[in-house]
N, C-alpha and C. Protein backbone atom coordinates (compact mmCIF):
# COMPACT_ATOMS: atom_id res chain seq x y z
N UNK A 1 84.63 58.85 83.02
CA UNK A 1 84.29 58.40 81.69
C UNK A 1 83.99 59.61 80.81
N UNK A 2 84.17 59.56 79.62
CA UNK A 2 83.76 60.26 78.30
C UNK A 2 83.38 59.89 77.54
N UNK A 3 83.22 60.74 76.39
CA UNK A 3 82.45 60.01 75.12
C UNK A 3 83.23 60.72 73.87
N UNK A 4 84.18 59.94 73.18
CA UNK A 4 84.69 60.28 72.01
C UNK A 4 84.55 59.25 71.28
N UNK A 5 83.81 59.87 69.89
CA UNK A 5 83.55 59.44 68.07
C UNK A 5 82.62 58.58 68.46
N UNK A 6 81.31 58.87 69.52
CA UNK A 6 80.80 57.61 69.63
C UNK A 6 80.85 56.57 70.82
N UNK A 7 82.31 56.41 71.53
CA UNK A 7 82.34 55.48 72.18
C UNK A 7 82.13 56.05 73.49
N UNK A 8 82.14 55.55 74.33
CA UNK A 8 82.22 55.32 76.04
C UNK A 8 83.45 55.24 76.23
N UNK A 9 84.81 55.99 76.63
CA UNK A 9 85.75 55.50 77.15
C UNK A 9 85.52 55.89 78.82
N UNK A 10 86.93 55.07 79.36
CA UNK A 10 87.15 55.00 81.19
C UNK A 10 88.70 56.12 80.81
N UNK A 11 88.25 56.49 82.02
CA UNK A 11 89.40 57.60 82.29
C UNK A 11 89.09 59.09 82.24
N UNK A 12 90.20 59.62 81.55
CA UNK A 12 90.22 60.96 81.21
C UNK A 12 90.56 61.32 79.82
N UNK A 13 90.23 61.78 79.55
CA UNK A 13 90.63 62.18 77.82
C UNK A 13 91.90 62.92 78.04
N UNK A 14 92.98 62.35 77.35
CA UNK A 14 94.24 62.77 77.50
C UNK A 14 94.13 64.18 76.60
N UNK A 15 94.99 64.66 76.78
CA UNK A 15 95.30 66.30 75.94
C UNK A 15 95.78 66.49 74.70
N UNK A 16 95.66 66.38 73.56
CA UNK A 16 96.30 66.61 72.15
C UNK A 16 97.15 67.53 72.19
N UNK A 17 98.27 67.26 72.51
CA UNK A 17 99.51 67.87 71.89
C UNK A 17 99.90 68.63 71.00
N UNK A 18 100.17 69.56 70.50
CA UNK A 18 100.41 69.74 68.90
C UNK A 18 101.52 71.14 69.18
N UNK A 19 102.64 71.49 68.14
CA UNK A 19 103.25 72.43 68.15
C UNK A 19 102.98 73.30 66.80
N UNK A 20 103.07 74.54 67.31
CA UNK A 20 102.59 75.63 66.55
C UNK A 20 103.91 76.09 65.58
N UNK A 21 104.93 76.71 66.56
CA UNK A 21 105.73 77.52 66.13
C UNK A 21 107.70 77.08 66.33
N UNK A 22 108.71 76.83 65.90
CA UNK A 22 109.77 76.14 66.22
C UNK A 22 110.80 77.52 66.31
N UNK A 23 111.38 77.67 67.01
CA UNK A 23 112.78 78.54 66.78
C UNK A 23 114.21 77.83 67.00
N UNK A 24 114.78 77.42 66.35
CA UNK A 24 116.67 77.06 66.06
C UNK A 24 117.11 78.00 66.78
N UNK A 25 117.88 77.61 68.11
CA UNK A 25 118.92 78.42 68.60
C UNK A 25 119.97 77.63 68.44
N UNK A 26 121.47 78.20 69.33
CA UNK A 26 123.02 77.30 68.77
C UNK A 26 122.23 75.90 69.47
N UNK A 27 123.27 75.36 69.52
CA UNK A 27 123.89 74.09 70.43
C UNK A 27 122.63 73.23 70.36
N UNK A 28 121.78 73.37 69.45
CA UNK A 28 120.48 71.87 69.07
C UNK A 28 119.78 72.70 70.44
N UNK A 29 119.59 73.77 70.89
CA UNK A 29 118.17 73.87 71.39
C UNK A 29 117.23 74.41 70.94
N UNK A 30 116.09 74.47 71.28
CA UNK A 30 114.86 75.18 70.21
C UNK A 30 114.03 75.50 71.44
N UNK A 31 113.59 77.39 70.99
CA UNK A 31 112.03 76.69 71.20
C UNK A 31 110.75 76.85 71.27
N UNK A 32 109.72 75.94 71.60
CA UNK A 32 108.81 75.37 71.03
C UNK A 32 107.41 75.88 71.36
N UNK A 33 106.79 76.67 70.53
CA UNK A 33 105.00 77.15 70.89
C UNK A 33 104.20 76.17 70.80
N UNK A 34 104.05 75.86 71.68
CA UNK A 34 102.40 74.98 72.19
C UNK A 34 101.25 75.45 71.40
N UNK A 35 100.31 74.85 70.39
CA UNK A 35 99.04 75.35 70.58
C UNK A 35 98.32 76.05 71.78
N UNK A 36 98.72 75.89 72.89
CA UNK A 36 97.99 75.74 74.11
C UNK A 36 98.30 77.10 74.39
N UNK A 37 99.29 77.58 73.78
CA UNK A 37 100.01 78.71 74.40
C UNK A 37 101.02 78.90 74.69
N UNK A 38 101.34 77.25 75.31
CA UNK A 38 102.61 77.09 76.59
C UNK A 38 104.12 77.31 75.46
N UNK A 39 104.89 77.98 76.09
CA UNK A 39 106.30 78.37 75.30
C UNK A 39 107.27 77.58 76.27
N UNK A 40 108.07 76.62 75.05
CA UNK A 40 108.91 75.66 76.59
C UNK A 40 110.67 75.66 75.75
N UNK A 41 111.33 75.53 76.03
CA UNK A 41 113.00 75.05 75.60
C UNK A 41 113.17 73.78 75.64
N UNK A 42 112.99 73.29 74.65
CA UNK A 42 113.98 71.99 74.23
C UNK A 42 115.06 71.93 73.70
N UNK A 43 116.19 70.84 74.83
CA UNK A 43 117.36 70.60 74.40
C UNK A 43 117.46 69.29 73.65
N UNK A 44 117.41 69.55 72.54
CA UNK A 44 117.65 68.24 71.18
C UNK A 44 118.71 67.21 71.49
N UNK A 45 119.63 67.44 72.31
CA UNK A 45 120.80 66.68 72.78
C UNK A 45 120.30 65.32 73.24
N UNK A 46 119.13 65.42 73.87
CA UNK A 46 118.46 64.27 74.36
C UNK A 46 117.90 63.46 73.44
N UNK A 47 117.70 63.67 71.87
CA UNK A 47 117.55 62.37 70.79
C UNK A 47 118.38 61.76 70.55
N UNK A 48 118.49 60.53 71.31
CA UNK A 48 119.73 59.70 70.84
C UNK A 48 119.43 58.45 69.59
N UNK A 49 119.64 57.55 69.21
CA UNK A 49 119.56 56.82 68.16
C UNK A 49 119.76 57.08 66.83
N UNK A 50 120.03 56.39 66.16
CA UNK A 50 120.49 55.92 65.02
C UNK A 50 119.45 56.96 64.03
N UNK A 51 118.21 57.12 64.21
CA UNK A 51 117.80 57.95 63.63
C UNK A 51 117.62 59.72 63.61
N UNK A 52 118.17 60.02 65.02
CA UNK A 52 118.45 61.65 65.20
C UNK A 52 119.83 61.95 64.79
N UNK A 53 120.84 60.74 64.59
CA UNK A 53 122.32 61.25 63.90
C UNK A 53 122.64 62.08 63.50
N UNK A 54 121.92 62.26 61.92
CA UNK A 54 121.66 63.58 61.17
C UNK A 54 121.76 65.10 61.91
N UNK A 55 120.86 65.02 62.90
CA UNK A 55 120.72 66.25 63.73
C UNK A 55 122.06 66.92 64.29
N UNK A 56 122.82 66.31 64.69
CA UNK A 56 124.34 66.27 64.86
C UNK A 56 125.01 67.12 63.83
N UNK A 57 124.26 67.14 62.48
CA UNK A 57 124.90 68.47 60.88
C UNK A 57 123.85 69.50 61.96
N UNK A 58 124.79 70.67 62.17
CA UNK A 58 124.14 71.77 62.35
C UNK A 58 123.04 72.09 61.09
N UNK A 59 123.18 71.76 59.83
CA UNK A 59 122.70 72.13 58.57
C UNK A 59 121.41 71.33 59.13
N UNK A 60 121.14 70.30 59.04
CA UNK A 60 120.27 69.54 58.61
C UNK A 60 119.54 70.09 60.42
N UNK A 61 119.95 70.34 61.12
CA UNK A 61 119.41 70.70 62.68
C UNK A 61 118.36 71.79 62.12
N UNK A 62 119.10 72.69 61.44
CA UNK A 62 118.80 74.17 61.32
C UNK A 62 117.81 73.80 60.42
N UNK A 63 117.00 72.93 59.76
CA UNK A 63 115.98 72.63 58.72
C UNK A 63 114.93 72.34 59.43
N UNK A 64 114.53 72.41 61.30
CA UNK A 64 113.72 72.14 61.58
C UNK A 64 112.41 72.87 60.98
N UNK A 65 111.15 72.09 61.10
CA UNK A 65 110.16 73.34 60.90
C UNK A 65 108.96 72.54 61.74
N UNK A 66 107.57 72.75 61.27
CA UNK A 66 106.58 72.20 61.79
C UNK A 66 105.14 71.90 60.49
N UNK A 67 104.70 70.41 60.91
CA UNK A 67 104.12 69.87 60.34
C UNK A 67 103.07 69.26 61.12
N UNK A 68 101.78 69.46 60.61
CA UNK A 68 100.52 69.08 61.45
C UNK A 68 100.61 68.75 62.80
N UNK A 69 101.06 69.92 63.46
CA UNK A 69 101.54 69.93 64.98
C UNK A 69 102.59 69.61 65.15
N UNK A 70 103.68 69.02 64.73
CA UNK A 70 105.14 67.98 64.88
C UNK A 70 106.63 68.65 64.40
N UNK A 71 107.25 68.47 65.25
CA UNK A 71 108.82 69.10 64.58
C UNK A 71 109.32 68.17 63.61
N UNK A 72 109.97 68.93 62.44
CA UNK A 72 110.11 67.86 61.34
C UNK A 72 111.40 68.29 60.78
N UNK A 73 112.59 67.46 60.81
CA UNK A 73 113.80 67.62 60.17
C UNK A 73 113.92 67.22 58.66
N UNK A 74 114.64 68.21 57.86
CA UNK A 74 115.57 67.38 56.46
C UNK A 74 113.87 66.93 56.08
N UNK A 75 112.86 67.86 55.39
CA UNK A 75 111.38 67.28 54.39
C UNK A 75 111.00 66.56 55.16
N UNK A 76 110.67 66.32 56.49
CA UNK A 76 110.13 65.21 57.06
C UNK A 76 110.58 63.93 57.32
N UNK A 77 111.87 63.66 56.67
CA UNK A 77 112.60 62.27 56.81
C UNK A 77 112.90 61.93 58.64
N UNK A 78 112.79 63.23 59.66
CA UNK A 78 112.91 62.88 60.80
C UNK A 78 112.23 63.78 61.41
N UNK A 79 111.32 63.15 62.82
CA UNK A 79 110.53 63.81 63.40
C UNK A 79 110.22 63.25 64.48
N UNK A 80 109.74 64.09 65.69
CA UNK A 80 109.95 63.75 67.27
C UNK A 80 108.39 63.79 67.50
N UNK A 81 107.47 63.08 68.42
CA UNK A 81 106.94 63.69 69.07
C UNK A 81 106.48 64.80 69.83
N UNK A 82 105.17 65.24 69.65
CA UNK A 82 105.29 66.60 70.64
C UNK A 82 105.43 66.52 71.77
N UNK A 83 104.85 65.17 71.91
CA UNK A 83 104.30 65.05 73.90
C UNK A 83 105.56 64.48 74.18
N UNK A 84 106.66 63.82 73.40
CA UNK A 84 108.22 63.60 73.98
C UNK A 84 108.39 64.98 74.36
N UNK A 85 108.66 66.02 73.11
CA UNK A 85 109.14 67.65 73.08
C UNK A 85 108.86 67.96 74.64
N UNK A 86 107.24 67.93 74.74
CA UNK A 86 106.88 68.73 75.70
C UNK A 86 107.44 68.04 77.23
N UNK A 87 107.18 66.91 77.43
CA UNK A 87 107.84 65.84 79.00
C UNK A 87 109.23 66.29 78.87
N UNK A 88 110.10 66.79 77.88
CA UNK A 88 111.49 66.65 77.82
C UNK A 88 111.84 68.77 77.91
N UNK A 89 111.14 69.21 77.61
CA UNK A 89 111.46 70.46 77.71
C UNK A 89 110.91 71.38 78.71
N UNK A 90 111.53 72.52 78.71
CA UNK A 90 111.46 73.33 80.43
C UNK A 90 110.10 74.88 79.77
N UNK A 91 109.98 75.61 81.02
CA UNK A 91 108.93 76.34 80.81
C UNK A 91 109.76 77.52 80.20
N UNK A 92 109.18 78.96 79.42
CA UNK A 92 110.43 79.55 78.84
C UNK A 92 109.37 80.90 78.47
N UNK A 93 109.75 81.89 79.02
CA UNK A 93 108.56 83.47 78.65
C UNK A 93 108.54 83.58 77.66
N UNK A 94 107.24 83.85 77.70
CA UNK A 94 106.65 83.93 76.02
C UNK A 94 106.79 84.87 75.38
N UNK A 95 107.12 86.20 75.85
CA UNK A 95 107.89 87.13 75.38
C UNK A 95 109.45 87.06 74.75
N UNK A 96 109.89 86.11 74.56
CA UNK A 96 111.20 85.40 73.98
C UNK A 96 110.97 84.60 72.34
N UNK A 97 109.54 84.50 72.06
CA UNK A 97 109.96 84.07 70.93
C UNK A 97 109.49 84.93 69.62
N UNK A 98 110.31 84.58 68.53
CA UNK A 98 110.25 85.39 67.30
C UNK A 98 109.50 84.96 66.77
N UNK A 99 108.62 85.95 65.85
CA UNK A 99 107.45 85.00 64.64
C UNK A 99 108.03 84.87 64.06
């Protein structure tokens, strides 16, 4: 048990997610600084639906950025989860990414 805003919850307090930093490489992969630290590779290939389409324009791919922790395509009109990002992407030296 814990205690968040007040309450009594059961369990464990899950981990807040959040992404810091995004890098665009070719072929829709990126990748992605953890607040935490953790530096991981995500392959974008894995958003399928009607709403990652877009991503498919290298242009509109290449517009990723980051917004109150979150990857955000094309002004925010599309955006993933972090904790998808993070379950879906691999571990990656942290000496590899650019500021």
């Amino acid at each position: 048990m814990y205690h968040c805003d007040g309450f009594v919850c059961g369990g464990e307090p899950e981990l807040q997610i959040e992404i810091e930093k995004v890098k665009v490489l070719p072929d829709m992969i990126m990748i992605l600084l953890f607040k935490s630290g953790e530096q991981r590779l995500f392959d974008a290939t894995v958003l399928e639906g009607e709403a990652f389409k877009p991503l498919k324009n290298e242009e509109v791919f290449n517009t990723a950025s980051v917004e109150h922790g979150i990857v955000v395509w094309n002004d925010g009109e599309i955006d993933c989860s972090p904790e998808y990002m993070y379950e879906h992407s691999y571990e990656y030296p942290a000496d590899s990414m650019v500021s």
